[in-house]
Structures are given as structure tokens and as C-alpha cells.
PDB file of N, CA and C in Angstrom:
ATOM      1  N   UNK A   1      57.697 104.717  93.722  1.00  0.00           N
ATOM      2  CA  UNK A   1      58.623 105.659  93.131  1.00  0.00           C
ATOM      3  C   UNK A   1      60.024 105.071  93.225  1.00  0.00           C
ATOM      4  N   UNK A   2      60.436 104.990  92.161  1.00  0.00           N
ATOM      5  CA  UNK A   2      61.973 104.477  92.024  1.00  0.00           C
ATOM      6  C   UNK A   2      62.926 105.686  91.313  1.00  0.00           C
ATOM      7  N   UNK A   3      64.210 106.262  92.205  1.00  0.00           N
ATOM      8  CA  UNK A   3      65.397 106.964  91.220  1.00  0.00           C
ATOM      9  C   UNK A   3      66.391 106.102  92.178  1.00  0.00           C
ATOM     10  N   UNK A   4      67.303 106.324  91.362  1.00  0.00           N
ATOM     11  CA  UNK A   4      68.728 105.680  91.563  1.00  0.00           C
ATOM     12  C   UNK A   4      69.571 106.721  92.996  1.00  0.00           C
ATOM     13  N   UNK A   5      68.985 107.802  93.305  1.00  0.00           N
ATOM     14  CA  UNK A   5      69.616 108.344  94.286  1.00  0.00           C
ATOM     15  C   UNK A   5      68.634 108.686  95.509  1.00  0.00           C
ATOM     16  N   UNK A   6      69.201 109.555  96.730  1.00  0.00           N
ATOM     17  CA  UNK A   6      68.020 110.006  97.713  1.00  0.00           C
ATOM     18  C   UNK A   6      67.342 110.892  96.985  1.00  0.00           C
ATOM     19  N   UNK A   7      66.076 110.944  97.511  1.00  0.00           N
ATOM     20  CA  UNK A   7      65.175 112.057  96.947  1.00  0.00           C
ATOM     21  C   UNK A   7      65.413 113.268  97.991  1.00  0.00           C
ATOM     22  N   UNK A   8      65.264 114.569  97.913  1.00  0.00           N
ATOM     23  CA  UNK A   8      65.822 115.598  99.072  1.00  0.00           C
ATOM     24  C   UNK A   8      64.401 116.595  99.035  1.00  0.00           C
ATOM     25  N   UNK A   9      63.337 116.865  98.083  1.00  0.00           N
ATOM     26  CA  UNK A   9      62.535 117.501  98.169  1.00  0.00           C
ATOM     27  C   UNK A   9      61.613 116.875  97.092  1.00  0.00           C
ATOM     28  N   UNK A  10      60.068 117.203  97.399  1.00  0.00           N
ATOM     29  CA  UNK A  10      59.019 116.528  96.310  1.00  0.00           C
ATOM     30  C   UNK A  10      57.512 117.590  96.691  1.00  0.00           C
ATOM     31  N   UNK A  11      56.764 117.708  95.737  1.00  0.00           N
ATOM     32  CA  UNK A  11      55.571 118.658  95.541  1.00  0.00           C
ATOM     33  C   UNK A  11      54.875 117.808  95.024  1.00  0.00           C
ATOM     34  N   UNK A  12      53.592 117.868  95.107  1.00  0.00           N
ATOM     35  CA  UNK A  12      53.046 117.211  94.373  1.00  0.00           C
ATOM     36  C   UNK A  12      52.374 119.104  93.388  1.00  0.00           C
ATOM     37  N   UNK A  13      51.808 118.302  92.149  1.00  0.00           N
ATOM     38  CA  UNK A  13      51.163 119.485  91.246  1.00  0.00           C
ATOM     39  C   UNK A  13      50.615 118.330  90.256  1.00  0.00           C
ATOM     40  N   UNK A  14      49.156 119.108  90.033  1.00  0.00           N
ATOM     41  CA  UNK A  14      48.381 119.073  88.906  1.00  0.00           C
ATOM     42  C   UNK A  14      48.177 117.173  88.877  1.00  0.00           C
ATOM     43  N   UNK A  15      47.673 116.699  90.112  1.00  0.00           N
ATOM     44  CA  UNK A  15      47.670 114.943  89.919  1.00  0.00           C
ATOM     45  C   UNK A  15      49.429 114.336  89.362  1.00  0.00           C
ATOM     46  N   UNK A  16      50.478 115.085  89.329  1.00  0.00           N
ATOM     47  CA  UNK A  16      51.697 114.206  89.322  1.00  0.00           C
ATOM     48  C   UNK A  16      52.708 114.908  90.843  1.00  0.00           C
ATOM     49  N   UNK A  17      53.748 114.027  90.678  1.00  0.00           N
ATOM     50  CA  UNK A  17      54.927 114.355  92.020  1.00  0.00           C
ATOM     51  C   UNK A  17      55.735 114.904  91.240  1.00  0.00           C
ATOM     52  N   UNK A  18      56.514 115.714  91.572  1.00  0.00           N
ATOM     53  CA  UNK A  18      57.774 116.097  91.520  1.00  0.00           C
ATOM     54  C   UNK A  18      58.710 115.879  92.337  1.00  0.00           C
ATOM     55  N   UNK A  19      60.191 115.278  92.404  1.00  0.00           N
ATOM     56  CA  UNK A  19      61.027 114.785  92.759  1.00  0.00           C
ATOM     57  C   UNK A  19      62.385 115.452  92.396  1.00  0.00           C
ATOM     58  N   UNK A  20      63.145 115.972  93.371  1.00  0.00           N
ATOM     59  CA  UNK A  20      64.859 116.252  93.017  1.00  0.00           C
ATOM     60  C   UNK A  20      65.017 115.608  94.367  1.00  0.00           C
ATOM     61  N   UNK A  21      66.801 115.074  94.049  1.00  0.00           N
ATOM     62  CA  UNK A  21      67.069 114.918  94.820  1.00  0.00           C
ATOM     63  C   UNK A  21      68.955 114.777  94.407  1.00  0.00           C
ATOM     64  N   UNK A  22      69.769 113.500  94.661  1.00  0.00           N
ATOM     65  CA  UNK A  22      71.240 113.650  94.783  1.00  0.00           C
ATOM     66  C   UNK A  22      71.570 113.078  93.398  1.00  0.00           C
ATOM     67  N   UNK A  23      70.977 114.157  92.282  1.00  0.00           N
ATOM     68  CA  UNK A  23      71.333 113.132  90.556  1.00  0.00           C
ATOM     69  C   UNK A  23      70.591 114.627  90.006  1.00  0.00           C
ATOM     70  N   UNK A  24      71.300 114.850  89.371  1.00  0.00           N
ATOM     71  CA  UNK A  24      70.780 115.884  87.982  1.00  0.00           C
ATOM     72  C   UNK A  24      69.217 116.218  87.263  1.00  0.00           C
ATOM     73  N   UNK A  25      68.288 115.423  87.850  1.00  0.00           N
ATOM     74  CA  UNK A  25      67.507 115.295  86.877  1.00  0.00           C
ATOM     75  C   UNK A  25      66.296 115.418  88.699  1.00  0.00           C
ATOM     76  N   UNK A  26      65.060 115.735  87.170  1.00  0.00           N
ATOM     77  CA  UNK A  26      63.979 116.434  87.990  1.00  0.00           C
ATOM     78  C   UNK A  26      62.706 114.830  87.794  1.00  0.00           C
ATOM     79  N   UNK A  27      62.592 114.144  88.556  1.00  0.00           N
ATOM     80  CA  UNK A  27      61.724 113.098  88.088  1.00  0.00           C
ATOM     81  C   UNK A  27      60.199 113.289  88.356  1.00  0.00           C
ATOM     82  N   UNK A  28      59.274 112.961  87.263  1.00  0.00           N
ATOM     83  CA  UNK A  28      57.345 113.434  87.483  1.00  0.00           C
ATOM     84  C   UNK A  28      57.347 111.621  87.475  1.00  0.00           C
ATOM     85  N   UNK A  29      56.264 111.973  88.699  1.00  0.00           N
ATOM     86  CA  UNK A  29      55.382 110.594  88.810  1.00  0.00           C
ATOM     87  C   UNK A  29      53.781 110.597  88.922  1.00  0.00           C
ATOM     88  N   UNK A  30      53.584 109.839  88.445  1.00  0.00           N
ATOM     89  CA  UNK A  30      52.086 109.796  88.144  1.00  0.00           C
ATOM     90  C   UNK A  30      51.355 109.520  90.078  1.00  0.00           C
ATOM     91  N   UNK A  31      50.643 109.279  90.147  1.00  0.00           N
ATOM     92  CA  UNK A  31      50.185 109.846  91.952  1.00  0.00           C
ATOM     93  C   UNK A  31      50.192 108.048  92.311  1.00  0.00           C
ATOM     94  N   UNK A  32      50.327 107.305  91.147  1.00  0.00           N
ATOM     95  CA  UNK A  32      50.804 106.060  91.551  1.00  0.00           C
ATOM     96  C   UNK A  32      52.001 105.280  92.033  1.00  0.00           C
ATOM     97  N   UNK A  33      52.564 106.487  91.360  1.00  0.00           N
ATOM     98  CA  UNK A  33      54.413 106.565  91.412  1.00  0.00           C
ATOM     99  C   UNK A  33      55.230 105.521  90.419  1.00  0.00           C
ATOM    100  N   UNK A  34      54.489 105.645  89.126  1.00  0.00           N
ATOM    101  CA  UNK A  34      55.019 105.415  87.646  1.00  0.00           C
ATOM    102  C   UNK A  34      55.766 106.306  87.325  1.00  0.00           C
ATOM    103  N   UNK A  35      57.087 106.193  86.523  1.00  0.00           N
ATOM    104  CA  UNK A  35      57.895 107.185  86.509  1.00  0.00           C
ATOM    105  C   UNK A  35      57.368 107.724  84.891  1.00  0.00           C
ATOM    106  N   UNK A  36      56.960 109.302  84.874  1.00  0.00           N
ATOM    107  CA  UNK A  36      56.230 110.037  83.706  1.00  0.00           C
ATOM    108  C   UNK A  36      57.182 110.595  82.608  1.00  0.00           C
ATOM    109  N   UNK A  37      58.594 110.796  83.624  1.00  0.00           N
ATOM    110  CA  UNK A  37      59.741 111.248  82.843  1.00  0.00           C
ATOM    111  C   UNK A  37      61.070 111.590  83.929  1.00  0.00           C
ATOM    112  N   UNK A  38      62.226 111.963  83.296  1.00  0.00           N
ATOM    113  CA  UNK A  38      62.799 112.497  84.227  1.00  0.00           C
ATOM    114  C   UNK A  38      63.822 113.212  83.101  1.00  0.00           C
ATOM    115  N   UNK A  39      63.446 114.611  84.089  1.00  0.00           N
ATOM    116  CA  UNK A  39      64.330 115.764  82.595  1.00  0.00           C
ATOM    117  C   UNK A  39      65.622 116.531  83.584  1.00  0.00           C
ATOM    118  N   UNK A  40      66.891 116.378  82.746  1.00  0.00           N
ATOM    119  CA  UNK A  40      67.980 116.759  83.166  1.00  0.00           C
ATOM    120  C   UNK A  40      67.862 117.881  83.912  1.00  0.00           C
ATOM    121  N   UNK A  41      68.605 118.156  84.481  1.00  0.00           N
ATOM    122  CA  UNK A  41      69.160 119.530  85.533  1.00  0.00           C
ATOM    123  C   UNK A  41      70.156 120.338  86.064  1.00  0.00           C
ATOM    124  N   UNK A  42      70.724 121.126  86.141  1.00  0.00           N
ATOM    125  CA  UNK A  42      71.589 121.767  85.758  1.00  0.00           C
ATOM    126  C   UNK A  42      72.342 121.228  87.054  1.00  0.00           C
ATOM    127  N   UNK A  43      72.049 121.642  88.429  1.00  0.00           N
ATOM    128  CA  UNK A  43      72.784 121.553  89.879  1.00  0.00           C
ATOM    129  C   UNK A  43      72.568 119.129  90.006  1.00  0.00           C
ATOM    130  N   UNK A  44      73.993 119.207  90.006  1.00  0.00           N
ATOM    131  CA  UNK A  44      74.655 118.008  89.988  1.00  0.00           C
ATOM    132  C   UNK A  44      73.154 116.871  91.337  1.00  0.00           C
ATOM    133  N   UNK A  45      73.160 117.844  92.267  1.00  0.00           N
ATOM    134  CA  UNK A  45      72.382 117.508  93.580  1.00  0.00           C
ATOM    135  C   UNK A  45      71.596 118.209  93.678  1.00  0.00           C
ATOM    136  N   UNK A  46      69.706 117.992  94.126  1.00  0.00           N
ATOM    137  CA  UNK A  46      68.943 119.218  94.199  1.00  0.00           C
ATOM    138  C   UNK A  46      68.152 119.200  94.866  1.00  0.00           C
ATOM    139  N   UNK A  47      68.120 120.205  95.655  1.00  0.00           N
ATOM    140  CA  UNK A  47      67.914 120.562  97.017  1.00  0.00           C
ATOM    141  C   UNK A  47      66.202 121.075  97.094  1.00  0.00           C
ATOM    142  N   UNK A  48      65.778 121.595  96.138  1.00  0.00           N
ATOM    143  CA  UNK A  48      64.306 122.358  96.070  1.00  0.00           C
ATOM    144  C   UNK A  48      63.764 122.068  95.062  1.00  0.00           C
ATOM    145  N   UNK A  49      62.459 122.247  94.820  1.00  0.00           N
ATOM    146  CA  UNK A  49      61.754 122.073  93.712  1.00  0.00           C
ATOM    147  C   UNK A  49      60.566 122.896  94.115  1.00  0.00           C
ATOM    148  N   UNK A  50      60.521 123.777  93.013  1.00  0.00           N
ATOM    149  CA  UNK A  50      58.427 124.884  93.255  1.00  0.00           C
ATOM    150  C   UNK A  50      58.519 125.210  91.496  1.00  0.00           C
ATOM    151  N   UNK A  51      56.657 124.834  92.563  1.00  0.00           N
ATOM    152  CA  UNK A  51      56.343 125.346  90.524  1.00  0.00           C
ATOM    153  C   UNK A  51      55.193 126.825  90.965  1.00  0.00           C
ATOM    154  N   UNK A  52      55.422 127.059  89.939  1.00  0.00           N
ATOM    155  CA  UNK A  52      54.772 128.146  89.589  1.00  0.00           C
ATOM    156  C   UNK A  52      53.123 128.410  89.043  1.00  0.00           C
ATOM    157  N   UNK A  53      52.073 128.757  89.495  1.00  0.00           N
ATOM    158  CA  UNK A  53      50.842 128.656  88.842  1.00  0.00           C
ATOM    159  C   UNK A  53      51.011 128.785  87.214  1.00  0.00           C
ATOM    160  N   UNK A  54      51.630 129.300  86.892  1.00  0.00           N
ATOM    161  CA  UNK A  54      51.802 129.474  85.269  1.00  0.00           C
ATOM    162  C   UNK A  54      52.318 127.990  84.607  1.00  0.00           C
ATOM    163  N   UNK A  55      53.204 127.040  85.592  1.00  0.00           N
ATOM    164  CA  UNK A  55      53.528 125.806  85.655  1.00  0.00           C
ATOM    165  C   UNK A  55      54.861 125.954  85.243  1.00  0.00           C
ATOM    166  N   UNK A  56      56.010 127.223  85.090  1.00  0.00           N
ATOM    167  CA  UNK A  56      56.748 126.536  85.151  1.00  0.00           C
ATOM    168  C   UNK A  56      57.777 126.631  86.580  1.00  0.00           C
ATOM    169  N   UNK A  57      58.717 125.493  86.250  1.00  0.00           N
ATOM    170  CA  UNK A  57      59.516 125.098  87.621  1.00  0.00           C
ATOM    171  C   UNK A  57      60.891 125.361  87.853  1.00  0.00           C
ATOM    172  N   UNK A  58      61.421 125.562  88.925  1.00  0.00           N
ATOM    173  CA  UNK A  58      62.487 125.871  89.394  1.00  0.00           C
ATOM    174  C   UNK A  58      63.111 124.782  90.410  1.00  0.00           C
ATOM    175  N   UNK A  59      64.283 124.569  89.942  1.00  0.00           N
ATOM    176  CA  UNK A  59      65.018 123.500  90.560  1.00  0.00           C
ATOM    177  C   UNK A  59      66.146 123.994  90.947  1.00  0.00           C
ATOM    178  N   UNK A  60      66.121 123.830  92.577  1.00  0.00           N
ATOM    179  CA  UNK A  60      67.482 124.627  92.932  1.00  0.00           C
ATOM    180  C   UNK A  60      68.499 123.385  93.692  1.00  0.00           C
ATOM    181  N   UNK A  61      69.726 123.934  93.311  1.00  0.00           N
ATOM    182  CA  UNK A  61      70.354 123.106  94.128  1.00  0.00           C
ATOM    183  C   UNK A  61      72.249 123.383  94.566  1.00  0.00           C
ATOM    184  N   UNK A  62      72.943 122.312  94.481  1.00  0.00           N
ATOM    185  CA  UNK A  62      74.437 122.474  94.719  1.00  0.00           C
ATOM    186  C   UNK A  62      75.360 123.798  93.612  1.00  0.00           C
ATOM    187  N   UNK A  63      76.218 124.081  94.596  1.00  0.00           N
ATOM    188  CA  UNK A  63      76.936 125.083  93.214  1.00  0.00           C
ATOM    189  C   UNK A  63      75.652 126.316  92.786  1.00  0.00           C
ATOM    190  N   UNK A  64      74.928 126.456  94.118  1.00  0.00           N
ATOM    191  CA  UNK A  64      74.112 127.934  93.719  1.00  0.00           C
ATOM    192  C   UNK A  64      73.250 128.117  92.394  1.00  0.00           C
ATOM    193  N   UNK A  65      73.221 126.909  91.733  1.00  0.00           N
ATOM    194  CA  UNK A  65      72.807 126.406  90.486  1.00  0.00           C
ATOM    195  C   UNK A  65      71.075 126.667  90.378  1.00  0.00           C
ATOM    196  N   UNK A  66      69.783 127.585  89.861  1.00  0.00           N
ATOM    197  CA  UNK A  66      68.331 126.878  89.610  1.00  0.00           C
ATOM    198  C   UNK A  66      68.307 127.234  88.488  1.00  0.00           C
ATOM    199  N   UNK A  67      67.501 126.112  88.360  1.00  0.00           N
ATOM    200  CA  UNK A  67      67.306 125.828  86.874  1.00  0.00           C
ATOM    201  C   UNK A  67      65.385 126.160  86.767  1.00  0.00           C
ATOM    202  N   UNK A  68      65.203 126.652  85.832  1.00  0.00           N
ATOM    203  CA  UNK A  68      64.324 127.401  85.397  1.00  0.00           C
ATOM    204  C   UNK A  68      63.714 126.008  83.868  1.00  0.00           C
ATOM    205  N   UNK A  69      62.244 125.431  84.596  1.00  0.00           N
ATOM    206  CA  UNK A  69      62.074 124.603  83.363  1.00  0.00           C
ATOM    207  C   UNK A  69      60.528 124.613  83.109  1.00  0.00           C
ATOM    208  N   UNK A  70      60.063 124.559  82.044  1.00  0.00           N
ATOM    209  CA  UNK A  70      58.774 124.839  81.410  1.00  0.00           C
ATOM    210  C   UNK A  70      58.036 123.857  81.695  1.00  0.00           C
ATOM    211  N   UNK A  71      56.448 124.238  81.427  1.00  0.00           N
ATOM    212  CA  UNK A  71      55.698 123.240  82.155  1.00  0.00           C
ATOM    213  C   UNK A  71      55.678 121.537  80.973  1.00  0.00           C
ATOM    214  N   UNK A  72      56.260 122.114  80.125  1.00  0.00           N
ATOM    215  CA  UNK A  72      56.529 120.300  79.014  1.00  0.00           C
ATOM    216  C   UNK A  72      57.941 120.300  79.390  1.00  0.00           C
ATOM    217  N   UNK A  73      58.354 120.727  79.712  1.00  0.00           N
ATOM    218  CA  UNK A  73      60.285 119.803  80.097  1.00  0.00           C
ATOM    219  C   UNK A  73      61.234 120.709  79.200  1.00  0.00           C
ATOM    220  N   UNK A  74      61.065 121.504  78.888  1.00  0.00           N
ATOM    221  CA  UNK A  74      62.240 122.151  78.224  1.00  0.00           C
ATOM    222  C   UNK A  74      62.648 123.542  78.887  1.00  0.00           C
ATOM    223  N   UNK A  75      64.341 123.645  79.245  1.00  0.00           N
ATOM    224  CA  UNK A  75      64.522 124.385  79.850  1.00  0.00           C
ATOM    225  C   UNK A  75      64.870 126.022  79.380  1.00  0.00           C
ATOM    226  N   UNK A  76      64.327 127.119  80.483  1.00  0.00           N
ATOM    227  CA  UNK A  76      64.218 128.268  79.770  1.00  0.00           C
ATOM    228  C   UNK A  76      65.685 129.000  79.785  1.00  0.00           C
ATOM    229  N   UNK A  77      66.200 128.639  81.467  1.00  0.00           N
ATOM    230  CA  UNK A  77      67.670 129.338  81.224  1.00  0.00           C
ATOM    231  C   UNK A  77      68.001 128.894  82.869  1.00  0.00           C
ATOM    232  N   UNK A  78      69.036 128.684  83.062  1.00  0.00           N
ATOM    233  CA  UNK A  78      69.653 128.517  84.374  1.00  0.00           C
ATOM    234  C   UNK A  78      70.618 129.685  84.845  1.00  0.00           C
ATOM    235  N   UNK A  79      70.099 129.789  86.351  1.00  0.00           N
ATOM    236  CA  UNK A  79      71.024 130.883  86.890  1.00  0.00           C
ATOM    237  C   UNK A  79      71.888 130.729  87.884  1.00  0.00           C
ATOM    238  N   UNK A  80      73.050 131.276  87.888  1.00  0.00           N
ATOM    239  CA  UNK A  80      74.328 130.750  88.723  1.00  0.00           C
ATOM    240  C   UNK A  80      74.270 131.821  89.927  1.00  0.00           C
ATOM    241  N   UNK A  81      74.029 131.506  91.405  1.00  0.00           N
ATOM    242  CA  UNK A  81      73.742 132.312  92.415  1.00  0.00           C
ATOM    243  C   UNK A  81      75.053 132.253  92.668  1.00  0.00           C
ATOM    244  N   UNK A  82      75.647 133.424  93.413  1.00  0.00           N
ATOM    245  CA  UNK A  82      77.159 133.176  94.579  1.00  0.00           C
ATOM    246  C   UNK A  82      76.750 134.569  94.862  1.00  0.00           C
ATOM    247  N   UNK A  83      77.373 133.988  96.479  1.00  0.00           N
ATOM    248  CA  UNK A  83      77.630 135.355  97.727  1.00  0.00           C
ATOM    249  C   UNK A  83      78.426 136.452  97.738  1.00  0.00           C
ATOM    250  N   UNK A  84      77.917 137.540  97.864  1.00  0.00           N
ATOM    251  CA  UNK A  84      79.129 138.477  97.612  1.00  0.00           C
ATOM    252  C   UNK A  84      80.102 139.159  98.940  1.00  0.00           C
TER     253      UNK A  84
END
């Protein structure tokens, strides 16, 4: 597995990895650790990654930022968390 930054959290699902970590983007690897894709992300740095039995995923991270993304890579809507 190769990204250009630290990785901070990873799942595996459905025979691939999932990967966030200190770069925008959500990277899938094949269980060989071929890179399958890597689809943008809203939080600059990202801290979590869970998927959902329905498959799709949530990427949480810096700036209260998750991003909400479908099980082919396209995103449904991102939500901006802050403390009250």
C-alpha cells in the first residue's frame, strides 16, 4: 500500500481496504495492496472511516467535516459538525 501521507484509520470490506489518513482522499486497495482508486474528501485530514452494510461510507475527519460517499465513489452530501 502506497499514499503520499500517514494513514490514521483502515477497514477492510467486501475483499478491498479502506484507507484515510493526513490528505483528502479516501484510498481502496485490493487485499494485495494495489491501489483500486482514491476518491476525494471533504476533511483536509481523516481521522475515521465505516461503511455501512448498505455499502455506503463515511469519512470523518479535521474541521468536524464527514463525508458521506456511495458504495461506487460518488459523494451523497457532507456534513459540517461544531460544538455548541
Amino acid at each position: 500500500m502506497c499514499t503520499r501521507a500517514s494513514i490514521q484509520d483502515v477497514i477492510f470490506s467486501d475483499n478491498q481496504i479502506l484507507a484515510v489518513g493526513a490528505e483528502p482522499v479516501m484510498s481502496r486497495f485490493d487485499i494485495n495492496g494495489a491501489v483500486l482508486s482514491q476518491i476525494p474528501s471533504a476533511p483536509q485530514s481523516a481521522f475515521s472511516v465505516s461503511v455501512h452494510p448498505s455499502g455506503v461510507t463515511a469519512v470523518g475527519g479535521y474541521e468536524g467535516l464527514v463525508d458521506i460517499i456511495s458504495q461506487f465513489g460518488s459523494h451523497y452530501c457532507t456534513f459540517h459538525c461544531q460544538c455548541v
